[in-house]
PDB file of N, CA and C in Angstrom:
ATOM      1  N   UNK A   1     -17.956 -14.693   1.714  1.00  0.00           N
ATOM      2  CA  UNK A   1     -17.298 -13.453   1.406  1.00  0.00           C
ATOM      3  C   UNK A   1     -17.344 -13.240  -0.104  1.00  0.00           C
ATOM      4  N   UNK A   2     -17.775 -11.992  -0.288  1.00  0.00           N
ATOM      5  CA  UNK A   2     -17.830 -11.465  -2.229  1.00  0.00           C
ATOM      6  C   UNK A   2     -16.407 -11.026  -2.432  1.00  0.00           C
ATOM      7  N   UNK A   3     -16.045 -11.167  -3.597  1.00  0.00           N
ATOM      8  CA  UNK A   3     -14.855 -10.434  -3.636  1.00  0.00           C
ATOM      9  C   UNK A   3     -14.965  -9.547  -4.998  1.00  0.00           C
ATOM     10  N   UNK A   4     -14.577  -8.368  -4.825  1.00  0.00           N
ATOM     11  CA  UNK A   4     -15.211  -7.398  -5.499  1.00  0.00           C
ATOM     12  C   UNK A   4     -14.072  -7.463  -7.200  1.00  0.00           C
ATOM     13  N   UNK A   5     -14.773  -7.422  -8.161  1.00  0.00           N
ATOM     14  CA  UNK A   5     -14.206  -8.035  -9.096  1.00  0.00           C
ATOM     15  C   UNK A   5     -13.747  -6.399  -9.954  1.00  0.00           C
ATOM     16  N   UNK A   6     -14.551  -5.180  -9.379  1.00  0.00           N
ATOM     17  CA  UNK A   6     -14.260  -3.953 -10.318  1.00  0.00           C
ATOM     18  C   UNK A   6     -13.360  -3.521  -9.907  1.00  0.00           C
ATOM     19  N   UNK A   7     -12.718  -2.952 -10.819  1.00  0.00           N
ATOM     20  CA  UNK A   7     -11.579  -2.339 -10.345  1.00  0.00           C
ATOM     21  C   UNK A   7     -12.037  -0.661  -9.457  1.00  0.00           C
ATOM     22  N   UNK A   8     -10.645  -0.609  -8.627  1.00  0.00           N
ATOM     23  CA  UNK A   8     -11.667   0.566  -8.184  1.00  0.00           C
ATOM     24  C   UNK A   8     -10.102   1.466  -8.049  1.00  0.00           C
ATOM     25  N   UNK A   9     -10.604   2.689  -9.205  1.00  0.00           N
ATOM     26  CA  UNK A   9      -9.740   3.777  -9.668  1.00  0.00           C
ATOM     27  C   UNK A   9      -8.891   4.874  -8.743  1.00  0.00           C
ATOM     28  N   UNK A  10      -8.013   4.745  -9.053  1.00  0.00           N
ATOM     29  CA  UNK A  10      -7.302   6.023  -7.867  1.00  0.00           C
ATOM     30  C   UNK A  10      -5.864   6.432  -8.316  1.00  0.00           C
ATOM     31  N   UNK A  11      -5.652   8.018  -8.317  1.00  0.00           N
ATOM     32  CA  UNK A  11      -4.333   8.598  -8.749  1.00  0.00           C
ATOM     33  C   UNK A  11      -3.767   9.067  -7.472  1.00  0.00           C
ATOM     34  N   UNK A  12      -2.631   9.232  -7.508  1.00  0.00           N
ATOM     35  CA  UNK A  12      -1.364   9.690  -7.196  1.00  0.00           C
ATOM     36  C   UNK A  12      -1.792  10.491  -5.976  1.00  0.00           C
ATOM     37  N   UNK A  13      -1.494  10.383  -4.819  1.00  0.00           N
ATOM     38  CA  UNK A  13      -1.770  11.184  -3.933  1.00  0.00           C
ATOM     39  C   UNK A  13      -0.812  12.732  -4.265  1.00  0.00           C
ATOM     40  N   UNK A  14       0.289  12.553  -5.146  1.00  0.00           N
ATOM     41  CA  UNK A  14       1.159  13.495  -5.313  1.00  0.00           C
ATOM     42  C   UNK A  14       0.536  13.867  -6.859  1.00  0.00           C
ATOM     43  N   UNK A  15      -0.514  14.108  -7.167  1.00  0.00           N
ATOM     44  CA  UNK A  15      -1.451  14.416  -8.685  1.00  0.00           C
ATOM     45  C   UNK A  15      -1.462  15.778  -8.002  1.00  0.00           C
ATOM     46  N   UNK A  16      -0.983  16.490  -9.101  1.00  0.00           N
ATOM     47  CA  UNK A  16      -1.218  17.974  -8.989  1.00  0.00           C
ATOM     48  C   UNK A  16      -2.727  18.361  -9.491  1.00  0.00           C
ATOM     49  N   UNK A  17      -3.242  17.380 -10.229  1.00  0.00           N
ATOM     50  CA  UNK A  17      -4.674  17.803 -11.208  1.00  0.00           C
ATOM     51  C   UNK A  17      -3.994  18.436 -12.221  1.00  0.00           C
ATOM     52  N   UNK A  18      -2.823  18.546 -12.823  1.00  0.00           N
ATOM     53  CA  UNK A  18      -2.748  19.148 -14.235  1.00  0.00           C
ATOM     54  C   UNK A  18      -3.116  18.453 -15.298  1.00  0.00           C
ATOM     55  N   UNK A  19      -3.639  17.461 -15.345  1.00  0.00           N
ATOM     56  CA  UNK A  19      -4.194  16.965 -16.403  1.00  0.00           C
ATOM     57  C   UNK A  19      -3.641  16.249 -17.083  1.00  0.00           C
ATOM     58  N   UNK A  20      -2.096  15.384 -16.643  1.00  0.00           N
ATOM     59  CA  UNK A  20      -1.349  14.779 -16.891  1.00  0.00           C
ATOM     60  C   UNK A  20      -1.272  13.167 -15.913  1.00  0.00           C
ATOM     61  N   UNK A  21      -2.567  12.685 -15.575  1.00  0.00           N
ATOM     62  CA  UNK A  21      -2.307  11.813 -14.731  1.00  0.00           C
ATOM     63  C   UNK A  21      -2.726  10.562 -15.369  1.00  0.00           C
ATOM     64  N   UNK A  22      -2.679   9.379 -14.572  1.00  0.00           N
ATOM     65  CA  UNK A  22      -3.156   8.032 -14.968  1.00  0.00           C
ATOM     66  C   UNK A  22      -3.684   7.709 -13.366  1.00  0.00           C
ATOM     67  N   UNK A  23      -4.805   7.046 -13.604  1.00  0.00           N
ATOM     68  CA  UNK A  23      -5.511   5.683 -12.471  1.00  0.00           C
ATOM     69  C   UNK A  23      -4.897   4.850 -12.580  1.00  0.00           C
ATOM     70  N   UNK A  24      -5.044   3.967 -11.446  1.00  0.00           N
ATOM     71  CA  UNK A  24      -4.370   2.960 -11.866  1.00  0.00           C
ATOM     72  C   UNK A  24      -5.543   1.857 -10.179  1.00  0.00           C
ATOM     73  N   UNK A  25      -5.549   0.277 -10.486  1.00  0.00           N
ATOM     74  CA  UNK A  25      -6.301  -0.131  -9.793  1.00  0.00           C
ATOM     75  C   UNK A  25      -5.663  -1.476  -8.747  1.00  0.00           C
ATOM     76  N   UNK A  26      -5.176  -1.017  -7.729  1.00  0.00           N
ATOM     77  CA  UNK A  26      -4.063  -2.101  -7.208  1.00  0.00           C
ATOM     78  C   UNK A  26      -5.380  -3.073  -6.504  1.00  0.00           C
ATOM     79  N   UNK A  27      -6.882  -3.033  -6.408  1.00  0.00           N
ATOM     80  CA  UNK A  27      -7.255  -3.471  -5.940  1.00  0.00           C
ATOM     81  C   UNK A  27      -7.245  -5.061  -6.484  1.00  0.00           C
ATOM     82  N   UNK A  28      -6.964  -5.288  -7.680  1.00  0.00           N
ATOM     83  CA  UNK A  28      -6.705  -6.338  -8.028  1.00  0.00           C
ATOM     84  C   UNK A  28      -6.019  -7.211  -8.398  1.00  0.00           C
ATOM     85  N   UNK A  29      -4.918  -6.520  -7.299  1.00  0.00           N
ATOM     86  CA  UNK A  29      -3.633  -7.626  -7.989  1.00  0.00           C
ATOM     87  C   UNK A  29      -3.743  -8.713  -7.064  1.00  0.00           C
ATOM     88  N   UNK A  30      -4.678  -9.299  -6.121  1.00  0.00           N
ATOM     89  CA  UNK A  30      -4.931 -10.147  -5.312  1.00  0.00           C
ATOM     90  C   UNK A  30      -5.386 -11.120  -6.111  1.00  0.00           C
ATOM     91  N   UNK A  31      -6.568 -11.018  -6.515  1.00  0.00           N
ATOM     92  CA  UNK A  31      -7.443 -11.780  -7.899  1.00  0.00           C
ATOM     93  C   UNK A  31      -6.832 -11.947  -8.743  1.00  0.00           C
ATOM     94  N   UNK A  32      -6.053 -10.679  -9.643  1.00  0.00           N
ATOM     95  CA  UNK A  32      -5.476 -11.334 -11.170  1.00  0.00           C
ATOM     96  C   UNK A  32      -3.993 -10.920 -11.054  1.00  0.00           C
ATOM     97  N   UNK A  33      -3.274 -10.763 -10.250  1.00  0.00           N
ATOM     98  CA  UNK A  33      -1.613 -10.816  -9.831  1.00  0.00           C
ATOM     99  C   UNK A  33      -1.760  -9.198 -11.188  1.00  0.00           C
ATOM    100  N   UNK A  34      -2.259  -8.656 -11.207  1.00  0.00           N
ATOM    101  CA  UNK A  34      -2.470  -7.403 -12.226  1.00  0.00           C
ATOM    102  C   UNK A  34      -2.050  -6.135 -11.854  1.00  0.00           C
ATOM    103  N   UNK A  35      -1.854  -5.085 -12.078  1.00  0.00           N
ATOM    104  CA  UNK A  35      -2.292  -3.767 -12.251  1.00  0.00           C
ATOM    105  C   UNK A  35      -2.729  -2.794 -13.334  1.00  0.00           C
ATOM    106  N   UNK A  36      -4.323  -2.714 -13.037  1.00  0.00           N
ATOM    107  CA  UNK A  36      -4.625  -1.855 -14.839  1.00  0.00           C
ATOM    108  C   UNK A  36      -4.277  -0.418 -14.391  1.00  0.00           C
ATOM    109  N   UNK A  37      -3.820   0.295 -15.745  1.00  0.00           N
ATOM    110  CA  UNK A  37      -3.487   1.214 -15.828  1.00  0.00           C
ATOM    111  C   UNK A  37      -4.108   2.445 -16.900  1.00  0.00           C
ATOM    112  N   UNK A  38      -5.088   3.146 -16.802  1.00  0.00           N
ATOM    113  CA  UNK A  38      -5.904   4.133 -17.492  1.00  0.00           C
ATOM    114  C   UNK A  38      -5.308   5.825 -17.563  1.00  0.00           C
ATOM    115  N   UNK A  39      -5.953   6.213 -18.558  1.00  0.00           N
ATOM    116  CA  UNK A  39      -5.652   7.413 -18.661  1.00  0.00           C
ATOM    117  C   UNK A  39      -6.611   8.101 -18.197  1.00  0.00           C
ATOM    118  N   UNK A  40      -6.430   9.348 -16.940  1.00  0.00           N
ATOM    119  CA  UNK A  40      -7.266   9.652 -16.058  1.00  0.00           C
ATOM    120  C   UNK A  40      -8.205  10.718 -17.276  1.00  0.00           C
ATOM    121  N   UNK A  41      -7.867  10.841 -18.051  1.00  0.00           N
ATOM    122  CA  UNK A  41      -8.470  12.101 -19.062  1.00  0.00           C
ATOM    123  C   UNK A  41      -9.724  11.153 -20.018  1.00  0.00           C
ATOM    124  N   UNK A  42      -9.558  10.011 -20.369  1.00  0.00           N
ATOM    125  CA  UNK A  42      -9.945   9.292 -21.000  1.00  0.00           C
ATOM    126  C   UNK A  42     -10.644   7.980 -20.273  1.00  0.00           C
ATOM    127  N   UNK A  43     -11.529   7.975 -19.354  1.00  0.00           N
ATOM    128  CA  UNK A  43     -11.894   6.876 -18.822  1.00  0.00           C
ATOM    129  C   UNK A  43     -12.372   6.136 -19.230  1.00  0.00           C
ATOM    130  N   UNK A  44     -12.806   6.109 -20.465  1.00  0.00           N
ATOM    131  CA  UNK A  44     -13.602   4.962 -21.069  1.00  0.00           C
ATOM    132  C   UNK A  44     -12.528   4.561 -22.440  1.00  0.00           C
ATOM    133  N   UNK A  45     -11.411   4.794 -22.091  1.00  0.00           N
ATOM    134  CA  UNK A  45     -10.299   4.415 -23.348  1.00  0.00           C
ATOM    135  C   UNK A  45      -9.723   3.075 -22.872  1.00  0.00           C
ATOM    136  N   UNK A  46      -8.988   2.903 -23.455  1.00  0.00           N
ATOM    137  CA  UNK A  46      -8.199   1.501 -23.197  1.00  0.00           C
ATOM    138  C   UNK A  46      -7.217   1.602 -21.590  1.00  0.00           C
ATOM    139  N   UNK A  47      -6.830   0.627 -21.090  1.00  0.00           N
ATOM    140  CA  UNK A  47      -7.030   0.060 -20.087  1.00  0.00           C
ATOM    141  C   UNK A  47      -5.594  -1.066 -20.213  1.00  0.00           C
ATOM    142  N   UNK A  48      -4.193  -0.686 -19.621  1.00  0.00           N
ATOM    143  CA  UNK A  48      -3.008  -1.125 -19.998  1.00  0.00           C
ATOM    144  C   UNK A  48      -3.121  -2.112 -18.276  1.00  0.00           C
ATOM    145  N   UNK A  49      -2.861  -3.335 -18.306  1.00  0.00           N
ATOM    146  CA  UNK A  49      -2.837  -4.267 -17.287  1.00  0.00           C
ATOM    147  C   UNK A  49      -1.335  -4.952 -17.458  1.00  0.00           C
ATOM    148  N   UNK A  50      -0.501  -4.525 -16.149  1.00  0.00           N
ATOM    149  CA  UNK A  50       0.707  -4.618 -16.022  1.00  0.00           C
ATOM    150  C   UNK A  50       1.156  -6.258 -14.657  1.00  0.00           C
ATOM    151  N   UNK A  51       1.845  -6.717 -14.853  1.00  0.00           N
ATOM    152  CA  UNK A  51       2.050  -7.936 -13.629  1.00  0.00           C
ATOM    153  C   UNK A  51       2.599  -7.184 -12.518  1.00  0.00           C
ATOM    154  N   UNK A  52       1.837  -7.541 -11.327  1.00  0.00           N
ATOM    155  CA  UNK A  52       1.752  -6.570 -10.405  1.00  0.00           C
ATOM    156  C   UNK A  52       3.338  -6.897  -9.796  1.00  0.00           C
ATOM    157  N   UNK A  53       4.256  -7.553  -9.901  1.00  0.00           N
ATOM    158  CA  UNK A  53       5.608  -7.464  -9.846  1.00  0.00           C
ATOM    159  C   UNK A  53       6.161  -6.658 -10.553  1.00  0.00           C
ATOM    160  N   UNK A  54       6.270  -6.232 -11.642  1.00  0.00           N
ATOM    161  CA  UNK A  54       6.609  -5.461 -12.835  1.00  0.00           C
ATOM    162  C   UNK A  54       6.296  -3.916 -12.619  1.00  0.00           C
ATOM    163  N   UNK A  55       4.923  -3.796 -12.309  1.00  0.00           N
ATOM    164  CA  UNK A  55       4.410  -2.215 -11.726  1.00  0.00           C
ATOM    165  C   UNK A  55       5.488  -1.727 -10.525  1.00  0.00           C
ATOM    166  N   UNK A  56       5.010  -2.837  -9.481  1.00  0.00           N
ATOM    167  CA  UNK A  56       5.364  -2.547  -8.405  1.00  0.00           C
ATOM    168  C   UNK A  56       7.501  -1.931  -8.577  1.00  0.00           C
ATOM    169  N   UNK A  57       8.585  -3.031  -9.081  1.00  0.00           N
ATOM    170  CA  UNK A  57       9.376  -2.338  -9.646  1.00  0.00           C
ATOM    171  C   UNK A  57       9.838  -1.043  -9.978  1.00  0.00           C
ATOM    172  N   UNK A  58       8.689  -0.748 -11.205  1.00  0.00           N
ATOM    173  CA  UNK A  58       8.581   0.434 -12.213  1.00  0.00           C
ATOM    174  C   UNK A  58       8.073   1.718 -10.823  1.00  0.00           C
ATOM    175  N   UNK A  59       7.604   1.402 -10.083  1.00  0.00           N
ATOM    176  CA  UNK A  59       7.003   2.598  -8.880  1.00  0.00           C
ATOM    177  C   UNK A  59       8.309   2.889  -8.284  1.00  0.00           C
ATOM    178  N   UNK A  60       9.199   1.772  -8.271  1.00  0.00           N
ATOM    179  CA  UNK A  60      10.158   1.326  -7.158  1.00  0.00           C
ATOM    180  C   UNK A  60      11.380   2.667  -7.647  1.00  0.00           C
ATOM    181  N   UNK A  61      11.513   1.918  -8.909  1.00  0.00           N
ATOM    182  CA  UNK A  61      12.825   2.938  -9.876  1.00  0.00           C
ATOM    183  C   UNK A  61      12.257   4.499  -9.650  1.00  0.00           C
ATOM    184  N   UNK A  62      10.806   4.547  -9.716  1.00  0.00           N
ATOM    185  CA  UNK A  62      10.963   6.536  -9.914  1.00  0.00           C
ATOM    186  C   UNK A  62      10.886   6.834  -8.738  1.00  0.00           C
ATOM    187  N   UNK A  63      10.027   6.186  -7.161  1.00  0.00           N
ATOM    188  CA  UNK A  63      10.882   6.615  -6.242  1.00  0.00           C
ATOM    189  C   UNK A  63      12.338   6.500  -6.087  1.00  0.00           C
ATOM    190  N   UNK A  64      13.181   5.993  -6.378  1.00  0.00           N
ATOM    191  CA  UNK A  64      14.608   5.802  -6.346  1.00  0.00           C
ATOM    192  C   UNK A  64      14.967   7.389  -6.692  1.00  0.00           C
ATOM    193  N   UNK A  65      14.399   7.677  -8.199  1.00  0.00           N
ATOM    194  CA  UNK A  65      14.683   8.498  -8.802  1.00  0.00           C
ATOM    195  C   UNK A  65      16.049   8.004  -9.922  1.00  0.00           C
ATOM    196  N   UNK A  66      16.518   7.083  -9.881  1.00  0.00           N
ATOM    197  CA  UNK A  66      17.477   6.266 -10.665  1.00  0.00           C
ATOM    198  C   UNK A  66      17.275   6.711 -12.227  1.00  0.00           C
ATOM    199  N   UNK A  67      16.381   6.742 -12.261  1.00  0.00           N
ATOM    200  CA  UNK A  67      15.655   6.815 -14.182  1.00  0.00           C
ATOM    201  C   UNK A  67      16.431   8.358 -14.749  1.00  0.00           C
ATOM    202  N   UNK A  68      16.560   9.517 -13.437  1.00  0.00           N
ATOM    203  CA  UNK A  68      16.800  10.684 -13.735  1.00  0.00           C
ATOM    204  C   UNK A  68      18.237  10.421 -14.102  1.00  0.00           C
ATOM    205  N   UNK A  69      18.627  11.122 -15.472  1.00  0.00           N
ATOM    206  CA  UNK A  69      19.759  11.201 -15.788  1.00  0.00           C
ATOM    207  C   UNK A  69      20.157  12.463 -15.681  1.00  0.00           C
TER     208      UNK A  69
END
């Protein structure tokens, strides 16, 4: 079995396309316990890699909606 080492890019099923989004690549938090995080406007820019406990969290709070004050 290969195990595919690229990350493979995908936004927000809730992405309006305004031009305000980020990719992000959960395919590898198996391999490197990771999640990279890109700016969908800028694909060849830098590339923020978060501990896929930590992401997962941070997803957790804005579904909550908790963050909204």
């Amino acid at each position: 079995m290969t195990t595919d080492t690229s990350p493979r890019w995908c936004t927000s099923s809730h992405s309006d396309n305004g031009g305000q989004c980020v990719e992000v690549a959960t395919n590898l938090v198996t391999l490197h316990g990771t999640v990279p995080v890109r700016d969908s406007k800028n694909v060849g820019g830098p590339v923020l890699s978060f501990p896929a406990e930590s992401f997962a969290s941070f997803v957790s709070v804005l579904k909550e909606g908790s963050w909204v004050r």
